[in-house]
N, C-alpha and C. Protein backbone atom coordinates (compact mmCIF):
# COMPACT_ATOMS: atom_id res chain seq x y z
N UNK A 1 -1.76 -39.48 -0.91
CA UNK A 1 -2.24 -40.37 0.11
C UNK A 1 -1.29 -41.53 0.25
N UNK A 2 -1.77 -42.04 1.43
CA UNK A 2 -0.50 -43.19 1.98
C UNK A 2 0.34 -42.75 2.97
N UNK A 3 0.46 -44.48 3.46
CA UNK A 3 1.66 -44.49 4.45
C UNK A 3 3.24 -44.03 4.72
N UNK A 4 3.81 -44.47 5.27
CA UNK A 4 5.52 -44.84 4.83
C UNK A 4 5.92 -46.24 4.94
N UNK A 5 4.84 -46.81 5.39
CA UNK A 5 4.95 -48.53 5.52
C UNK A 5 5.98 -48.97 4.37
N UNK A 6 7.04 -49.77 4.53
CA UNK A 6 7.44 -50.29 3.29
C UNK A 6 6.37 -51.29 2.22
N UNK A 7 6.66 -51.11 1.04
CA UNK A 7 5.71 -51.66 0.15
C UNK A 7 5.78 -53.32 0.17
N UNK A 8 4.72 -54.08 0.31
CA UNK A 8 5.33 -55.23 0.07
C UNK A 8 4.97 -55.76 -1.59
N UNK A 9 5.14 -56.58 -1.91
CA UNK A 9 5.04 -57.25 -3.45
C UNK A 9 3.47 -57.16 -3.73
N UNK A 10 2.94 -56.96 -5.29
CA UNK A 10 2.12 -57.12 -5.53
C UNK A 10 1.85 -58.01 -6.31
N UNK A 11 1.06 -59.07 -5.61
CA UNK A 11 0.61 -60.73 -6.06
C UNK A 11 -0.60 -60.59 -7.58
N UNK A 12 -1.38 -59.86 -7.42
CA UNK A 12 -2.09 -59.66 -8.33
C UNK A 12 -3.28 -61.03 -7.86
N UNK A 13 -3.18 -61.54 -6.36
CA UNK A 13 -4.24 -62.43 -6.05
C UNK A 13 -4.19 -62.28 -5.12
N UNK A 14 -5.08 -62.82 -4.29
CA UNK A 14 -5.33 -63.00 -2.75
C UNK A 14 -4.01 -63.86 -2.31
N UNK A 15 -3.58 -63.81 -0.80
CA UNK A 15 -2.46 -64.81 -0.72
C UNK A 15 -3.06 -65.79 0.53
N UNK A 16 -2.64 -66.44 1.05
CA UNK A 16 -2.77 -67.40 2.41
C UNK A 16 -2.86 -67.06 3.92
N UNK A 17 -4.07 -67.05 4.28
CA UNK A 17 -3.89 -66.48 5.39
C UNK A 17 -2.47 -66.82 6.35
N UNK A 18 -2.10 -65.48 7.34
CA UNK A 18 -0.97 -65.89 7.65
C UNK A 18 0.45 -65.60 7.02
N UNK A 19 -0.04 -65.21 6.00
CA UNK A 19 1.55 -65.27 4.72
C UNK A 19 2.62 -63.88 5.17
N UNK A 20 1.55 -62.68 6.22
CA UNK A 20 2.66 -62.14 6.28
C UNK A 20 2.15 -61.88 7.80
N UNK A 21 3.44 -60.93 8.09
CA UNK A 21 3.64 -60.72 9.88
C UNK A 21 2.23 -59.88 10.12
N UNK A 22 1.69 -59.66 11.54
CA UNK A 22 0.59 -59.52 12.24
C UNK A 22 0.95 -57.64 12.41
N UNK A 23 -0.01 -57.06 12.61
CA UNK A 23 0.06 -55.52 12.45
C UNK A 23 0.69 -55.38 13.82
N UNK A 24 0.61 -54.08 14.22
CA UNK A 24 1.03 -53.65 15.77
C UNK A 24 0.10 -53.96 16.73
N UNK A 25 -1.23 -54.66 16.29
CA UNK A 25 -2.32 -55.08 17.36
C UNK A 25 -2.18 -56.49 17.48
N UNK A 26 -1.13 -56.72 17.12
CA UNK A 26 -1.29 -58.73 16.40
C UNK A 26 -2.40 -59.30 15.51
N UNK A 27 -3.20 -58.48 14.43
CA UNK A 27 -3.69 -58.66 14.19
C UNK A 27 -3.47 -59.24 12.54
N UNK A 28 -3.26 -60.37 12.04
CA UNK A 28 -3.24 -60.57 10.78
C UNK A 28 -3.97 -60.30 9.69
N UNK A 29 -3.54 -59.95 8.49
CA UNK A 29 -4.01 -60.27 7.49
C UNK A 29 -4.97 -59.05 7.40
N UNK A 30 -5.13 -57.93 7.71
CA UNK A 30 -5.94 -56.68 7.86
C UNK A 30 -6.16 -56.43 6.57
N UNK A 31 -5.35 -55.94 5.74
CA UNK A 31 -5.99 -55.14 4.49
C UNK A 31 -4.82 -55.89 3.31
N UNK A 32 -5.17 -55.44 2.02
CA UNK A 32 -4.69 -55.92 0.71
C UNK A 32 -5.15 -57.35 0.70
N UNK A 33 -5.89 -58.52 1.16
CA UNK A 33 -6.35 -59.48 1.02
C UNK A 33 -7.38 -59.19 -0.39
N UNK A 34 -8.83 -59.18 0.37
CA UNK A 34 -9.89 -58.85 -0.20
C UNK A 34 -10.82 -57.40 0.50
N UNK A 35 -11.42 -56.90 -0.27
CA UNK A 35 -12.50 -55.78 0.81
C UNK A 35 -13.57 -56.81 1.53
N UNK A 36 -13.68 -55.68 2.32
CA UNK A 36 -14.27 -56.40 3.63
C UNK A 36 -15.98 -55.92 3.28
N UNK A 37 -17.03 -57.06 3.46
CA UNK A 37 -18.76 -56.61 3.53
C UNK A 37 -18.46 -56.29 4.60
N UNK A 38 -19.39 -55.11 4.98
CA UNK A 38 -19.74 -55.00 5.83
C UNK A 38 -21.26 -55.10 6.38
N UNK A 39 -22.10 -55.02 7.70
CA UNK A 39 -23.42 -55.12 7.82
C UNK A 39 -24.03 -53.63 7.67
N UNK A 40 -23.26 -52.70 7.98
CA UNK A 40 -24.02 -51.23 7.69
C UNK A 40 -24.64 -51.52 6.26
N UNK A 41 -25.70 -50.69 6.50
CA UNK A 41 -26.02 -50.10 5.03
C UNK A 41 -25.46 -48.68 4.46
N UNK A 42 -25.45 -48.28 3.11
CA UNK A 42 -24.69 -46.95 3.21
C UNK A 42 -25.39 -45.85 2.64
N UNK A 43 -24.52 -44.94 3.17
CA UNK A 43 -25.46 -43.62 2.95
C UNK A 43 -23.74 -42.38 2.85
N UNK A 44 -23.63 -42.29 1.80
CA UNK A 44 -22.48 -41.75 1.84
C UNK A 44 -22.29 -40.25 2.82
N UNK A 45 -23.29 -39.82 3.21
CA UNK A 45 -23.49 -38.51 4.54
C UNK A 45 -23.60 -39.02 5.74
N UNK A 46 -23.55 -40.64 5.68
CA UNK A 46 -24.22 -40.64 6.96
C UNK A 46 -23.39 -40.44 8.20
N UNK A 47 -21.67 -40.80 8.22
CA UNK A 47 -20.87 -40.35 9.21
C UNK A 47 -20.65 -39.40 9.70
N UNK A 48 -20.99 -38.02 8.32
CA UNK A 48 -20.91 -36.83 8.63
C UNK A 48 -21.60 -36.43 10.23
N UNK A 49 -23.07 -36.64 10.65
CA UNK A 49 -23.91 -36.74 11.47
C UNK A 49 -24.20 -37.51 12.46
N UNK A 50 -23.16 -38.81 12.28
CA UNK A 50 -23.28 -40.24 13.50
C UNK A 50 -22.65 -40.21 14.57
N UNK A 51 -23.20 -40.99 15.29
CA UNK A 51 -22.24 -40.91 16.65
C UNK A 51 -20.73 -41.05 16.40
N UNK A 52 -20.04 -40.74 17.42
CA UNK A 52 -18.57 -40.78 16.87
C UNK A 52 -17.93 -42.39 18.02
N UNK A 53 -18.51 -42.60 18.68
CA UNK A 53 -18.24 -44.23 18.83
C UNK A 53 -19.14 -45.40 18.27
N UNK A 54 -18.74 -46.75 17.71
CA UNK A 54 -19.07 -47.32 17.17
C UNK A 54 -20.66 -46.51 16.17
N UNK A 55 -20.34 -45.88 15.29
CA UNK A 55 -21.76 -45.59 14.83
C UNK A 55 -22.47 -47.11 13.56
N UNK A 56 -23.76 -47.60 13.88
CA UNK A 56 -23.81 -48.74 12.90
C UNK A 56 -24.81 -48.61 11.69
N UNK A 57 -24.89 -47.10 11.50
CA UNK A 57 -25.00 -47.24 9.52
C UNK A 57 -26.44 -46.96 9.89
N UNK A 58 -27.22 -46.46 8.41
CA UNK A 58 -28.51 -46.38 8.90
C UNK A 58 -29.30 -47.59 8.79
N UNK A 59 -30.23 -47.23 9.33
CA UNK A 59 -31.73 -48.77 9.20
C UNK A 59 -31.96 -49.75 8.14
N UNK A 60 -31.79 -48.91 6.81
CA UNK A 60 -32.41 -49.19 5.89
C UNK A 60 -31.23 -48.77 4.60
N UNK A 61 -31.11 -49.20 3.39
CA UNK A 61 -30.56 -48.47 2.37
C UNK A 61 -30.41 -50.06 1.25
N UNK A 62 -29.79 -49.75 -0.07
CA UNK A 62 -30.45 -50.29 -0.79
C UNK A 62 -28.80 -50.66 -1.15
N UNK A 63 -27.68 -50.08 -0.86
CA UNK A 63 -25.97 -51.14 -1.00
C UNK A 63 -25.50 -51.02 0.49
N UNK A 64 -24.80 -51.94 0.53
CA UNK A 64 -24.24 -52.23 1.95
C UNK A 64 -22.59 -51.39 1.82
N UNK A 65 -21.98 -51.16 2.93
CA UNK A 65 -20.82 -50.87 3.07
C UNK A 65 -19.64 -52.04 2.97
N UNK A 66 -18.80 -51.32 2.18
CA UNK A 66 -17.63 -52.13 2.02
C UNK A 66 -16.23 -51.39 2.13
N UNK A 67 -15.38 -52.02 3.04
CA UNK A 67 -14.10 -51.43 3.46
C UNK A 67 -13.08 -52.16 3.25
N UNK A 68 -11.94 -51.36 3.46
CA UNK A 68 -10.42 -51.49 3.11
C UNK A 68 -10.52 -51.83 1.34
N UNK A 69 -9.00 -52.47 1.20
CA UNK A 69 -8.56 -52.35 -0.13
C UNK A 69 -8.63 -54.26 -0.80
N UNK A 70 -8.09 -54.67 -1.36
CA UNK A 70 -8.07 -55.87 -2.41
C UNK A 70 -7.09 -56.33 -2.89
N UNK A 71 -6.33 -57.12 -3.25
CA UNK A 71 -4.81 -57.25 -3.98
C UNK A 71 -5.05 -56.18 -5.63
N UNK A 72 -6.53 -56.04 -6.19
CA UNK A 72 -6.57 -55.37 -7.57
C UNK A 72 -6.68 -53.89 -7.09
N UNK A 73 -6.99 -53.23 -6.07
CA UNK A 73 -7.26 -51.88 -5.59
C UNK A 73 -5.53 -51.13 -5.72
N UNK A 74 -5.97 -49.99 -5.70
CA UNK A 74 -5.05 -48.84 -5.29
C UNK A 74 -4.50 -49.09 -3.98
N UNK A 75 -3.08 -48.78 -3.68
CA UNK A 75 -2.69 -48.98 -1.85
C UNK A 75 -3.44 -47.42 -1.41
N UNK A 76 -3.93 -46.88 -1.76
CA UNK A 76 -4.54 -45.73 -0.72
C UNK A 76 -5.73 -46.28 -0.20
N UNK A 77 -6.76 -47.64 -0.77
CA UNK A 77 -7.68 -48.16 -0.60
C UNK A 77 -7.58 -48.77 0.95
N UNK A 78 -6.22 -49.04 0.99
CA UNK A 78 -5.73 -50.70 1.88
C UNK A 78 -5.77 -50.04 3.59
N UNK A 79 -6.67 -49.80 3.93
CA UNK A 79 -7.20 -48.91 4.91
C UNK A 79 -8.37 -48.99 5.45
N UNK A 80 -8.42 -49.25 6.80
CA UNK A 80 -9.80 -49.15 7.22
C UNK A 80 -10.68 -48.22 7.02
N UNK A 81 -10.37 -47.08 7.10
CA UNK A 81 -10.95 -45.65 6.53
C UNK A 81 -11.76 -45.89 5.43
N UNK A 82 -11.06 -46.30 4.39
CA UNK A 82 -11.71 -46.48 3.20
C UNK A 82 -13.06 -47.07 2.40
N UNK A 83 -13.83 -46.16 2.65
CA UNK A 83 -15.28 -47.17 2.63
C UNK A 83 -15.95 -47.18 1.48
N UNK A 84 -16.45 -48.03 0.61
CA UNK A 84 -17.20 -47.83 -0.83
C UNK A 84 -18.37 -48.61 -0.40
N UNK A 85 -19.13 -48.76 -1.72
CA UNK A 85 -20.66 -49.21 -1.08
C UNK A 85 -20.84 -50.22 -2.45
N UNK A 86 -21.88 -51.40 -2.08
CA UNK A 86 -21.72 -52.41 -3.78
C UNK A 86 -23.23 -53.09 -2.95
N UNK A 87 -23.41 -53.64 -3.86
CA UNK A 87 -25.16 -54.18 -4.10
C UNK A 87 -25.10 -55.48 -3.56
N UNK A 88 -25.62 -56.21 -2.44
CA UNK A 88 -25.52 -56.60 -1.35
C UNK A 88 -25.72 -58.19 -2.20
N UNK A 89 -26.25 -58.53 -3.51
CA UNK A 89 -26.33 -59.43 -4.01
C UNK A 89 -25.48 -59.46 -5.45
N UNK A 90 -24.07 -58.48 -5.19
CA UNK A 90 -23.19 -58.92 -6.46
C UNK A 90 -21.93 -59.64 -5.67
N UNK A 91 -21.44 -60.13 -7.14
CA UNK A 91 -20.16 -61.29 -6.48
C UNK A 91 -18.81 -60.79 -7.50
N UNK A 92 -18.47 -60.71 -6.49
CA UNK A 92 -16.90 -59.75 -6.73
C UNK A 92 -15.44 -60.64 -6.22
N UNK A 93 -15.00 -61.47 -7.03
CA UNK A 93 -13.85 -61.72 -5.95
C UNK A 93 -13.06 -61.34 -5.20
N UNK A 94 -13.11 -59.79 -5.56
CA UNK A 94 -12.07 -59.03 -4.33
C UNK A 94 -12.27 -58.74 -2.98
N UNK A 95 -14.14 -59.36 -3.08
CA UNK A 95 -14.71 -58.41 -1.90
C UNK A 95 -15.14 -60.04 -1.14
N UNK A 96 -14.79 -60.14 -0.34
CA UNK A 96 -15.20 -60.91 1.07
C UNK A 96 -15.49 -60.87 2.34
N UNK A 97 -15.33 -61.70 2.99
CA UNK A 97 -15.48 -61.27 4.97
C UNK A 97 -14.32 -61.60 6.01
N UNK A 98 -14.50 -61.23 6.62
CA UNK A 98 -13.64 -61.20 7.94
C UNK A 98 -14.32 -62.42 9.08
N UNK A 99 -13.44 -63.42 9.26
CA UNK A 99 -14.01 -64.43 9.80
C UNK A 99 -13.44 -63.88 10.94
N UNK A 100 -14.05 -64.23 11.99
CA UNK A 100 -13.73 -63.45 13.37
C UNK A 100 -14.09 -64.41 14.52
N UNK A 101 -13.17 -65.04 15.60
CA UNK A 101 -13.40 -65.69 16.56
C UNK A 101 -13.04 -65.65 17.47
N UNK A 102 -13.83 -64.75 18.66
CA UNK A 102 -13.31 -64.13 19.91
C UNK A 102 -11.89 -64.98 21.18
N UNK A 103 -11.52 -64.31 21.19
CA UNK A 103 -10.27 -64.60 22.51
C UNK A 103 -10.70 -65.53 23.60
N UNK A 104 -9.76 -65.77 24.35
CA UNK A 104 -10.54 -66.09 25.87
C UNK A 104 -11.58 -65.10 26.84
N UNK A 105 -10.22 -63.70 26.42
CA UNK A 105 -10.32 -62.43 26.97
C UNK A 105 -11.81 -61.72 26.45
N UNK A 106 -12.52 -62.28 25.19
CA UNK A 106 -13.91 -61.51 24.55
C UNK A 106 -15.01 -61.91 25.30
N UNK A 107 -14.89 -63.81 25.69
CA UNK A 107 -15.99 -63.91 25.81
C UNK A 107 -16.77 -63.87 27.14
């Protein structure tokens, strides 16, 4: 598994937002930061069966979804694809959020 992306350094911490160049969407800071909470709940079958645009997790479940990778993860993690699931009231430093604040163009 994996890219061909060249590798960049491994900090062994989170770094500064900004610290490196923006993906091909201009989007910074995507993956190897921290994993991302997500609001789905998880159900490890449940994509198998979901809609295939935006599908949002089932109703109910007892760990939430968590994606991409961490500066302590594997680089096969460092991927949106990559989804694990963790208990919606543990504290993990690797795992955080995605602060998000729409464009001109969103709102």
């Amino acid at each position: 598994m994996g890219g061909n992306a060249a590798k960049g350094p491994h900090l062994g911490r989170t770094s500064k937002v900004g610290d490196y160049k923006p993906n091909r969407f201009g989007i910074y800071d995507m993956h190897g930061n921290v994993m991302e909470w997500c609001e789905d709940w998880y159900d490890k079958d449940f994509y198998a069966n979901s809609p295939k645009a935006d599908p949002k997790g089932p109703e109910t479940g007892v760990s939430r979804v968590v994606r991409g990778g961490s500066w302590n993860s594997y680089g096969w993690t460092c991927r949106a694809s990559s989804r694990f699931s963790d208990d919606p009231t543990s504290r993990i430093r690797a795992i955080g959020f995605r602060v998000f604040a729409p464009g001109p163009s969103m709102k």
